[in-house]
PDB file of N, CA and C in Angstrom:
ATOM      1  N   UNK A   1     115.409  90.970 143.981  1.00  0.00           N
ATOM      2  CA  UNK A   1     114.097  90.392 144.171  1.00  0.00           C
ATOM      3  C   UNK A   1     114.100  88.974 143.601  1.00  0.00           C
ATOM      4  N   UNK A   2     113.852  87.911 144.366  1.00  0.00           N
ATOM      5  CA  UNK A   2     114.018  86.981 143.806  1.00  0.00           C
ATOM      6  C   UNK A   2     112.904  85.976 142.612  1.00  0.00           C
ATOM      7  N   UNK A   3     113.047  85.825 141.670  1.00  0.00           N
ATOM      8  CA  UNK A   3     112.198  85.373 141.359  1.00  0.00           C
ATOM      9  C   UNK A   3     112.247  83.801 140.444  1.00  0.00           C
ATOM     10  N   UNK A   4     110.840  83.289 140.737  1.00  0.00           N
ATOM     11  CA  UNK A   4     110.681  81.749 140.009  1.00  0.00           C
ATOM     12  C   UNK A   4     109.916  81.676 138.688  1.00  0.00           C
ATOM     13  N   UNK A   5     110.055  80.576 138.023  1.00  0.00           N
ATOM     14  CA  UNK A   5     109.499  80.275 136.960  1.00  0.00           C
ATOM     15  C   UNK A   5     109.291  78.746 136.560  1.00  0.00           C
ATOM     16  N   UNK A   6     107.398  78.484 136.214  1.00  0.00           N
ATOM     17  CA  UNK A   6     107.494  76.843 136.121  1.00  0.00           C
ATOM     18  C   UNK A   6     106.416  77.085 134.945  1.00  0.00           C
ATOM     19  N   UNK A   7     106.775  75.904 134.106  1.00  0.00           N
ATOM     20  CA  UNK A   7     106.522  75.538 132.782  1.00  0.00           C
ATOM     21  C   UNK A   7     104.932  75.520 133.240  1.00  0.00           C
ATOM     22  N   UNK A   8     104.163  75.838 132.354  1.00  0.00           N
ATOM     23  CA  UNK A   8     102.351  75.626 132.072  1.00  0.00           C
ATOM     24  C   UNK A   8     102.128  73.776 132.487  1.00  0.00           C
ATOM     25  N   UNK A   9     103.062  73.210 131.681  1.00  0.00           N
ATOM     26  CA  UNK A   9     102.991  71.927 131.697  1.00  0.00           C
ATOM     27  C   UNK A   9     103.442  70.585 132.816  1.00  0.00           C
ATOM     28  N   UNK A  10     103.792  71.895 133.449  1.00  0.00           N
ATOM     29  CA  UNK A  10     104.464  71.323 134.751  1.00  0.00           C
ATOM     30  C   UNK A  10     103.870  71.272 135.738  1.00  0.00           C
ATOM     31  N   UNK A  11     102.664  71.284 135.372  1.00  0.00           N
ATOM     32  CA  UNK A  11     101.962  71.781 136.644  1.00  0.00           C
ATOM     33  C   UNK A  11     100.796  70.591 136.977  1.00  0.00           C
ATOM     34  N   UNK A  12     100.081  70.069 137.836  1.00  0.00           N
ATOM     35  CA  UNK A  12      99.402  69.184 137.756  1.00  0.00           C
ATOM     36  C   UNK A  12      98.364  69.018 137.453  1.00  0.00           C
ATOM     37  N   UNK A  13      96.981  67.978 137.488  1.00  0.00           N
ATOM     38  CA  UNK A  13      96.406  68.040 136.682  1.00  0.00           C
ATOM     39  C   UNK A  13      94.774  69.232 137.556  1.00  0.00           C
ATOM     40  N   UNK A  14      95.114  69.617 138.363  1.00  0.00           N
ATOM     41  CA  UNK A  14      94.362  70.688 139.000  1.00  0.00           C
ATOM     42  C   UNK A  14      94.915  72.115 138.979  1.00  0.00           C
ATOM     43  N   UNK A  15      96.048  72.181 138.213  1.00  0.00           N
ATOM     44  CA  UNK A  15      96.499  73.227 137.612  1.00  0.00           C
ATOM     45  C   UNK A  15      97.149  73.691 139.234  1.00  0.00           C
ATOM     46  N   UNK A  16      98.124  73.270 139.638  1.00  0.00           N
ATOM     47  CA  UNK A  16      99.001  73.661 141.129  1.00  0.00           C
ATOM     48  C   UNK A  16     100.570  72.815 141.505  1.00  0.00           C
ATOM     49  N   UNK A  17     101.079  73.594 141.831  1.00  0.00           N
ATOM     50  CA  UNK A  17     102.441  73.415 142.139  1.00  0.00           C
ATOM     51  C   UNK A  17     103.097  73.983 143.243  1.00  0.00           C
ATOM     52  N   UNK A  18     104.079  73.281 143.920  1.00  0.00           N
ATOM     53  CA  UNK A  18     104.884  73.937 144.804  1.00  0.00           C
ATOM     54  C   UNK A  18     106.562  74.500 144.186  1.00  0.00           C
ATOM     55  N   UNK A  19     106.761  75.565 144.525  1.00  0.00           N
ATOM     56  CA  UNK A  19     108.165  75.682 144.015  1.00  0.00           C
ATOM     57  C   UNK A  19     108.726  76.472 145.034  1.00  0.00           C
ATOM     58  N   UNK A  20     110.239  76.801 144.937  1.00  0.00           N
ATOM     59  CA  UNK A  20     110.859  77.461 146.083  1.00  0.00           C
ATOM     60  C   UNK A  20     110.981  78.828 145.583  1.00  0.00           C
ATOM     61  N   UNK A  21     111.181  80.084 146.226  1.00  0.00           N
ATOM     62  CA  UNK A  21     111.489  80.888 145.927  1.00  0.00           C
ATOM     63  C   UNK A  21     111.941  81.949 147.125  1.00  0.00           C
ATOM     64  N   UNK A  22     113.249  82.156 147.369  1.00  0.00           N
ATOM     65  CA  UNK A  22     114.026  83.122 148.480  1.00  0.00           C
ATOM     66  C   UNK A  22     113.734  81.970 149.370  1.00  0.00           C
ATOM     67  N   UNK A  23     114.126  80.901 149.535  1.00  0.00           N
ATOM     68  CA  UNK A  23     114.117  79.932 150.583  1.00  0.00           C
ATOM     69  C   UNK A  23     112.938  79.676 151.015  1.00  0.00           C
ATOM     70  N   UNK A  24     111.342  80.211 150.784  1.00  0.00           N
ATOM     71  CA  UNK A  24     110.200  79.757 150.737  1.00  0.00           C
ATOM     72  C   UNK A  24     109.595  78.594 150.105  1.00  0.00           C
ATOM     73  N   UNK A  25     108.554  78.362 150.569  1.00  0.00           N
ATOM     74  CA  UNK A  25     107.998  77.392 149.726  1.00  0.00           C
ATOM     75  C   UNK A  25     106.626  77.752 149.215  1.00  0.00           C
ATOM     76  N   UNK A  26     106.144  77.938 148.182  1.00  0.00           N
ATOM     77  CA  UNK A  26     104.956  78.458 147.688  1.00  0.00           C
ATOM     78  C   UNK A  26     104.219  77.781 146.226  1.00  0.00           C
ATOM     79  N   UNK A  27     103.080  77.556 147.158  1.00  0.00           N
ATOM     80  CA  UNK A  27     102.105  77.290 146.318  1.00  0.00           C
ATOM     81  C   UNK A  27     101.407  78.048 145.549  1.00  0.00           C
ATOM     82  N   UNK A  28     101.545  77.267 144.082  1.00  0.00           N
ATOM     83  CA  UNK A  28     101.367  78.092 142.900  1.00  0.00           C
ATOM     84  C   UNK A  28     100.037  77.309 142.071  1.00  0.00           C
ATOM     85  N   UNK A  29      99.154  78.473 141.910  1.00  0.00           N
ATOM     86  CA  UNK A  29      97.475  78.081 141.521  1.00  0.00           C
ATOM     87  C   UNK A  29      97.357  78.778 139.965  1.00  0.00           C
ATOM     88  N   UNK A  30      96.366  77.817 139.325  1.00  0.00           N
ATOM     89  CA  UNK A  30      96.361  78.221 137.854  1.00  0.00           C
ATOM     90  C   UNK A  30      94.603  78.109 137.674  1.00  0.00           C
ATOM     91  N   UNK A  31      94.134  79.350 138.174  1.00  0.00           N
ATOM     92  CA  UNK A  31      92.496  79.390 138.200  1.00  0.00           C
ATOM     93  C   UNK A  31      91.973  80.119 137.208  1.00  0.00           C
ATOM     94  N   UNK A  32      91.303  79.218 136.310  1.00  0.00           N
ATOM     95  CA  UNK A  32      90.584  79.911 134.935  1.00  0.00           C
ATOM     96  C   UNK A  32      91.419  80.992 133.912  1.00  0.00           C
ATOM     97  N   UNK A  33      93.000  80.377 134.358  1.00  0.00           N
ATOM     98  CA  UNK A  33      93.844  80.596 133.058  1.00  0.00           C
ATOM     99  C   UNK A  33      94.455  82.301 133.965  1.00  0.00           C
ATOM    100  N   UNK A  34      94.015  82.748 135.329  1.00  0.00           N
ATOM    101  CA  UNK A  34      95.140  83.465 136.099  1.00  0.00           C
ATOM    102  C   UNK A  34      95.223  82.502 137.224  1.00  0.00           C
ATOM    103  N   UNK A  35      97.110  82.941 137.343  1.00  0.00           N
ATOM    104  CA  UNK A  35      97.850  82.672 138.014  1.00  0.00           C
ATOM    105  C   UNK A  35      97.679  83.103 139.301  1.00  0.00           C
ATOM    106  N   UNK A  36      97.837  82.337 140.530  1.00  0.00           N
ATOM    107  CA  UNK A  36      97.779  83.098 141.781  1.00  0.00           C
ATOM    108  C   UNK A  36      98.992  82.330 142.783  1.00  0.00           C
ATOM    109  N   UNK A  37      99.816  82.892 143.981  1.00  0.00           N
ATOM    110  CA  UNK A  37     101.011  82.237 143.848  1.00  0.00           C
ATOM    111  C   UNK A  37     100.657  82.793 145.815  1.00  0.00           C
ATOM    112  N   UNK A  38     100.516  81.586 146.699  1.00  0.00           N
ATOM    113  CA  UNK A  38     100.639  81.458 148.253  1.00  0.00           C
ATOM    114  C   UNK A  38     101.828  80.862 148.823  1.00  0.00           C
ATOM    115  N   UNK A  39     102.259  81.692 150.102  1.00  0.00           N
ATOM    116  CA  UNK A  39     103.530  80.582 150.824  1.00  0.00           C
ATOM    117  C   UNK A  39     102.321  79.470 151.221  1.00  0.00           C
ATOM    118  N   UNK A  40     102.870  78.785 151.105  1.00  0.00           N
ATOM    119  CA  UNK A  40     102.493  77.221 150.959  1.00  0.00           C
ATOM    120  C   UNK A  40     102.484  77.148 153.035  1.00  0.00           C
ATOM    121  N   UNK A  41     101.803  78.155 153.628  1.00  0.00           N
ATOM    122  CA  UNK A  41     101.560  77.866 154.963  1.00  0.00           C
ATOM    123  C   UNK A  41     100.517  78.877 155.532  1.00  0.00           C
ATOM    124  N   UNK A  42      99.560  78.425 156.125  1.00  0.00           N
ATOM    125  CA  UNK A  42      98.125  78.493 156.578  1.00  0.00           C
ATOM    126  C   UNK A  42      98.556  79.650 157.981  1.00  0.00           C
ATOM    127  N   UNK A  43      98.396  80.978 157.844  1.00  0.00           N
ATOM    128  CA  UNK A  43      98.736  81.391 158.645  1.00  0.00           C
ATOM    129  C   UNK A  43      98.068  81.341 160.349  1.00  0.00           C
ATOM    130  N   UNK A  44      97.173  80.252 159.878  1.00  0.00           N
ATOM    131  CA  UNK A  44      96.591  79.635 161.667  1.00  0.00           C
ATOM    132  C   UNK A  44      97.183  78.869 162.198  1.00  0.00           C
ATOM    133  N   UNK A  45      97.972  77.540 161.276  1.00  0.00           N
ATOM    134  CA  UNK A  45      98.631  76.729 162.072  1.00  0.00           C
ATOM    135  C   UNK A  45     100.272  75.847 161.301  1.00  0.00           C
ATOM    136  N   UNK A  46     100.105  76.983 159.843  1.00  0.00           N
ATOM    137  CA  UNK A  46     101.143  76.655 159.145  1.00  0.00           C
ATOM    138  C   UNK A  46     100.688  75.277 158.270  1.00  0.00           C
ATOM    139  N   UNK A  47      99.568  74.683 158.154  1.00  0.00           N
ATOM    140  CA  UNK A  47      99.453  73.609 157.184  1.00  0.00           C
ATOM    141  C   UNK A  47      99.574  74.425 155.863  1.00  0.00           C
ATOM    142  N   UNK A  48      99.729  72.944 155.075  1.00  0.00           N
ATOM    143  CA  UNK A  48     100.222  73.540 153.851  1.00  0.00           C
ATOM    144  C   UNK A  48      98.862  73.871 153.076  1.00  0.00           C
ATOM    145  N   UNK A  49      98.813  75.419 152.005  1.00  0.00           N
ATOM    146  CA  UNK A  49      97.928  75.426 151.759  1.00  0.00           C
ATOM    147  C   UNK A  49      97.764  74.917 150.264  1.00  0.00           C
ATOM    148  N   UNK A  50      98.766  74.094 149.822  1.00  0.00           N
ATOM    149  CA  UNK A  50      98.717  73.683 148.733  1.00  0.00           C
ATOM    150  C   UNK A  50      97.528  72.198 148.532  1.00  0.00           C
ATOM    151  N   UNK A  51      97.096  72.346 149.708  1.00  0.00           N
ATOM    152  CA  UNK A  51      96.287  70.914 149.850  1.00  0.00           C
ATOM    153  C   UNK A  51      94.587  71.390 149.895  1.00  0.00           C
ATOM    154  N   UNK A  52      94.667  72.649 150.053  1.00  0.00           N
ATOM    155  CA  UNK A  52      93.394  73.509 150.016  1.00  0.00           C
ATOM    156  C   UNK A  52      92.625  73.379 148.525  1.00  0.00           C
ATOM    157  N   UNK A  53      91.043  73.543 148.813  1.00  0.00           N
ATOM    158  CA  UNK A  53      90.247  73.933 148.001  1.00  0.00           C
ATOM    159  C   UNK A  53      89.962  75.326 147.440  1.00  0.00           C
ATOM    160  N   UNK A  54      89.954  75.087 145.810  1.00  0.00           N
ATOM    161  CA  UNK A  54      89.600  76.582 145.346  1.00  0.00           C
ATOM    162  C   UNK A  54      88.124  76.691 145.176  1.00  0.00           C
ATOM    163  N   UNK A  55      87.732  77.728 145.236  1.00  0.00           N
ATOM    164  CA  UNK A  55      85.964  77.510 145.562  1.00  0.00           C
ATOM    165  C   UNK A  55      85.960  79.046 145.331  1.00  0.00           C
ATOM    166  N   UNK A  56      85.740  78.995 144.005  1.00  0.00           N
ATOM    167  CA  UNK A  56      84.940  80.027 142.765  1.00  0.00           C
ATOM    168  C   UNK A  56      86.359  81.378 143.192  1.00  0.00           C
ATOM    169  N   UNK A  57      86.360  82.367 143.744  1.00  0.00           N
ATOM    170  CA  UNK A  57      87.787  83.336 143.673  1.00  0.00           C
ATOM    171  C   UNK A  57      87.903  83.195 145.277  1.00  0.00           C
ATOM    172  N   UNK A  58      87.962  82.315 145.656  1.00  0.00           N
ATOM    173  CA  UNK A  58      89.155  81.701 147.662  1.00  0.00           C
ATOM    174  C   UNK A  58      89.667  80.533 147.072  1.00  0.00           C
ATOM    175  N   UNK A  59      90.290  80.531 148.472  1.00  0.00           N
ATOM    176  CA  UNK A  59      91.568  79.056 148.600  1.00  0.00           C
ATOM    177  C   UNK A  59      90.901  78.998 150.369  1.00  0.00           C
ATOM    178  N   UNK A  60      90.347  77.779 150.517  1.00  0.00           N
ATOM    179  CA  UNK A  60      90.302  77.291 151.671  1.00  0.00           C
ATOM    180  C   UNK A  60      91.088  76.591 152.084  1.00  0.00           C
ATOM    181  N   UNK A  61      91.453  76.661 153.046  1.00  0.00           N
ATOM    182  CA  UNK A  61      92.232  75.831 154.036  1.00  0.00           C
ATOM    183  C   UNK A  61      92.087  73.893 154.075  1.00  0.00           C
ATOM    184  N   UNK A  62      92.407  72.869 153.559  1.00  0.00           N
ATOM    185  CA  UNK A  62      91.950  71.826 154.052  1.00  0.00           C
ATOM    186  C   UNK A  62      91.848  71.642 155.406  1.00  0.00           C
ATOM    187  N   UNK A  63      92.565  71.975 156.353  1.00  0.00           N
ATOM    188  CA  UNK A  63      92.678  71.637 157.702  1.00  0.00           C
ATOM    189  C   UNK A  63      91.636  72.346 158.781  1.00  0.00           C
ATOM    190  N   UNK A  64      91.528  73.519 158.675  1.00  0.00           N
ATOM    191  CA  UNK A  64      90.832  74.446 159.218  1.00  0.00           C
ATOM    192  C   UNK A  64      89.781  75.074 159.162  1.00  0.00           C
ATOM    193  N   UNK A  65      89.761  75.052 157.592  1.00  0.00           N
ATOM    194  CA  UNK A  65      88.709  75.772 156.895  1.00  0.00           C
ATOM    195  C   UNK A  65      88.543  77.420 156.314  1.00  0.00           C
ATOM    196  N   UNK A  66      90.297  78.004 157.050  1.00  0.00           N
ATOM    197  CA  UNK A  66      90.316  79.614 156.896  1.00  0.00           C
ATOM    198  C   UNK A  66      90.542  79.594 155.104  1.00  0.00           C
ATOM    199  N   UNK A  67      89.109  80.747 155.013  1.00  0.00           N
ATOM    200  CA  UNK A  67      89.338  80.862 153.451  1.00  0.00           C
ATOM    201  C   UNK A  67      90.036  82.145 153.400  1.00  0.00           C
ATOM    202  N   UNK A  68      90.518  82.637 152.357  1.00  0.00           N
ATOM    203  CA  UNK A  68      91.528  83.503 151.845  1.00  0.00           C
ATOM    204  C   UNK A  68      91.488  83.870 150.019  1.00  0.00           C
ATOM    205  N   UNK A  69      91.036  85.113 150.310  1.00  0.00           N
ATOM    206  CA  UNK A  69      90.680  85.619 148.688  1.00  0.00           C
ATOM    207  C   UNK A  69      91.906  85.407 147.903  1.00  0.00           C
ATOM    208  N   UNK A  70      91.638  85.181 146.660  1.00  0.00           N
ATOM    209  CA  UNK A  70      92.457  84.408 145.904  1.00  0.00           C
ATOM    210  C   UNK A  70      93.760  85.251 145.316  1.00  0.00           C
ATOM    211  N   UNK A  71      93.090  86.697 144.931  1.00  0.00           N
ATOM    212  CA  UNK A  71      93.482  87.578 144.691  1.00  0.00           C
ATOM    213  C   UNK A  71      94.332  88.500 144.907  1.00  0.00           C
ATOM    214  N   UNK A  72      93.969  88.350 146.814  1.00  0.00           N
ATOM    215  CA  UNK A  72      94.723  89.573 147.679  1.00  0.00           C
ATOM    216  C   UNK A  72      95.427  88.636 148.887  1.00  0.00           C
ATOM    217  N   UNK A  73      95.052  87.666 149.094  1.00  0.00           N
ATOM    218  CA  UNK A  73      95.395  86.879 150.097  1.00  0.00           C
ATOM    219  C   UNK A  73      94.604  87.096 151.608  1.00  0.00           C
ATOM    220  N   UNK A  74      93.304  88.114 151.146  1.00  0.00           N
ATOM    221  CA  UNK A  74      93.055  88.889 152.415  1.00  0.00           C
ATOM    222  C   UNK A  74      92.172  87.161 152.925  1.00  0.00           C
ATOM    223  N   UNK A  75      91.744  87.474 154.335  1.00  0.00           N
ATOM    224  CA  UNK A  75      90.776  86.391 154.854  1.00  0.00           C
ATOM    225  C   UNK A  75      89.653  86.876 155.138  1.00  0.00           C
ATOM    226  N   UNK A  76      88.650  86.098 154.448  1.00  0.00           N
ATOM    227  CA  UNK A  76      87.588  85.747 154.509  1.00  0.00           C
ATOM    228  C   UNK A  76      86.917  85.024 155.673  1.00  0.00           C
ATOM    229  N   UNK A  77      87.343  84.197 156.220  1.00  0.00           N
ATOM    230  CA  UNK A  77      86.854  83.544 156.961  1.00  0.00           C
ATOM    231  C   UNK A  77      88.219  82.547 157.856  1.00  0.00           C
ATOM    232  N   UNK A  78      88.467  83.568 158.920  1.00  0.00           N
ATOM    233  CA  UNK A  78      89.979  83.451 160.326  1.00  0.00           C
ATOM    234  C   UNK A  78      90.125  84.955 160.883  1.00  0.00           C
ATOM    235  N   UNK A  79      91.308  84.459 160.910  1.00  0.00           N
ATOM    236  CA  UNK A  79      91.876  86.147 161.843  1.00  0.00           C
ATOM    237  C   UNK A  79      92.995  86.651 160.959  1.00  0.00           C
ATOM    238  N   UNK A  80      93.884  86.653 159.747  1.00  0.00           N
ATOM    239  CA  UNK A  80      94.792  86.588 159.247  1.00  0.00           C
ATOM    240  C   UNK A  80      95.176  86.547 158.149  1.00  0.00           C
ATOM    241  N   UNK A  81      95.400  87.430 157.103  1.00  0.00           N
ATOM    242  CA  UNK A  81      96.009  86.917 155.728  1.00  0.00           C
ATOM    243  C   UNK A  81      96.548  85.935 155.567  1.00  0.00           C
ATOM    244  N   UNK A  82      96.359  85.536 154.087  1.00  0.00           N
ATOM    245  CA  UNK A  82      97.870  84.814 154.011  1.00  0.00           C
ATOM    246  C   UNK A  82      98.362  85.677 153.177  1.00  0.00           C
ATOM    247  N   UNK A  83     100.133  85.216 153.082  1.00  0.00           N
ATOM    248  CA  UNK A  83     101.289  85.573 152.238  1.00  0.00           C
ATOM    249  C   UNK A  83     100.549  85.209 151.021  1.00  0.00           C
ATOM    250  N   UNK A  84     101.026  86.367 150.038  1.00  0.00           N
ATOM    251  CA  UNK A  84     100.712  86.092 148.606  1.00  0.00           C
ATOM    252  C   UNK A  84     102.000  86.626 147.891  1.00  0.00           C
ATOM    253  N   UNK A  85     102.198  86.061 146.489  1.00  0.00           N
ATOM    254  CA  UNK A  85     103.127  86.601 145.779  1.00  0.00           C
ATOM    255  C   UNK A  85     102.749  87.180 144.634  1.00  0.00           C
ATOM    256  N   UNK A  86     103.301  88.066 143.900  1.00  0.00           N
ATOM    257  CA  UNK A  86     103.258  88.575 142.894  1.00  0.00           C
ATOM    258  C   UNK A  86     103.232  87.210 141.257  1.00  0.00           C
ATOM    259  N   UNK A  87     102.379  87.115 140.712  1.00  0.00           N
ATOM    260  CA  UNK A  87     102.362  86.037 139.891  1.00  0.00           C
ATOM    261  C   UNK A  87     101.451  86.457 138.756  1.00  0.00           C
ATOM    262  N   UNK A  88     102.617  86.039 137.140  1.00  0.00           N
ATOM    263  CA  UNK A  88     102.141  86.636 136.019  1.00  0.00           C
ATOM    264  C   UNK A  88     102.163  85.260 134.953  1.00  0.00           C
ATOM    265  N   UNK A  89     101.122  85.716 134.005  1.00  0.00           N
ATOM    266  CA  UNK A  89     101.534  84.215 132.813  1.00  0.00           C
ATOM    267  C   UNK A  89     102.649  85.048 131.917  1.00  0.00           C
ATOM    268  N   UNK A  90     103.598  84.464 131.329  1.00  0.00           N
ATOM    269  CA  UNK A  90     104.376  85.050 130.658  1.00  0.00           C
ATOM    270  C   UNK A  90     104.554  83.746 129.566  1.00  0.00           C
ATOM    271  N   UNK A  91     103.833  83.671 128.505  1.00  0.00           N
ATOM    272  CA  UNK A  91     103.428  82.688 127.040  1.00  0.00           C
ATOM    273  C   UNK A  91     103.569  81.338 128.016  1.00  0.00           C
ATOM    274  N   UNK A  92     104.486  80.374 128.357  1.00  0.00           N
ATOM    275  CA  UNK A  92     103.959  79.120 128.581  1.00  0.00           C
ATOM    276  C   UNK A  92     104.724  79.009 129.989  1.00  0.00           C
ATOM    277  N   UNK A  93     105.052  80.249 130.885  1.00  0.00           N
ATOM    278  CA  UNK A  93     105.143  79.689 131.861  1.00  0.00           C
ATOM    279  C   UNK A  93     104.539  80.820 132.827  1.00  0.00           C
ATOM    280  N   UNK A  94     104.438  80.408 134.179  1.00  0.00           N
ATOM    281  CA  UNK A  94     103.721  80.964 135.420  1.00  0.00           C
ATOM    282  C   UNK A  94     105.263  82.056 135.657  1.00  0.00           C
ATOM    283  N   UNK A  95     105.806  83.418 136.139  1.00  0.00           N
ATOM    284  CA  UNK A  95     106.459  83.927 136.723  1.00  0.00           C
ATOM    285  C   UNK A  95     106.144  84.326 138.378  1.00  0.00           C
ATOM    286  N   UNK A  96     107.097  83.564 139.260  1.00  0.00           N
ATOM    287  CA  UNK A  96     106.482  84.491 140.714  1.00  0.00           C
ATOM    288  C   UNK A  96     107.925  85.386 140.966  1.00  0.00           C
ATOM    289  N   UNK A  97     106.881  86.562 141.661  1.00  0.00           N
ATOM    290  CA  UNK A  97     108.182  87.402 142.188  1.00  0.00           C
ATOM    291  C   UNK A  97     107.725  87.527 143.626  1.00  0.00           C
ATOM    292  N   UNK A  98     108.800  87.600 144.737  1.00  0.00           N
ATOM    293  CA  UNK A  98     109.150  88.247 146.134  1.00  0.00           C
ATOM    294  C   UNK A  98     108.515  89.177 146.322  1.00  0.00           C
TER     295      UNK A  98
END
């Protein structure tokens, strides 16, 4: 199972990052101190959703507007989940797993 790891401090100043993990690319969210970890692609048209708004527990889409619970990845508002990963704080860094 492959898994990533990025420093607390590494992260920007909206608390988000992209990192790779199993040849993915996934965007990694730091909302009110939990971690939440998306492939970094909008399952309507593949934009990245690292460019999205968080808005109270979703991740909206910048491009589209499909929101997606923060939690489960389920959608709120499209036709489609997104990919979510497994993502834990472990003392000063974010862990994602596959």
């Amino acid at each position: 199972m492959p898994v990533a790891r990025i420093r607390l401090a590494d992260l920007d100043a909206e608390g988000r990052a992209l990192i790779e993990l199993g040849g993915t690319e996934v965007a990694v969210f730091l909302v009110g101190g939990e971690p939440h970890a998306f492939e970094n692609a909008c399952p309507h048209q593949g934009n990245p959703l690292i460019e999205g708004d968080v808005l109270g527990e979703s991740l909206v889409c910048a491009f589209h507007g499909w929101k997606f619970d923060l939690a489960t990845g389920a959608c709120l508002f499209g036709d489609e989940a997104a990919r979510i990963f497994e993502a834990a704080l472990d003392a000063d860094e974010i862990v994602v797993r596959a």
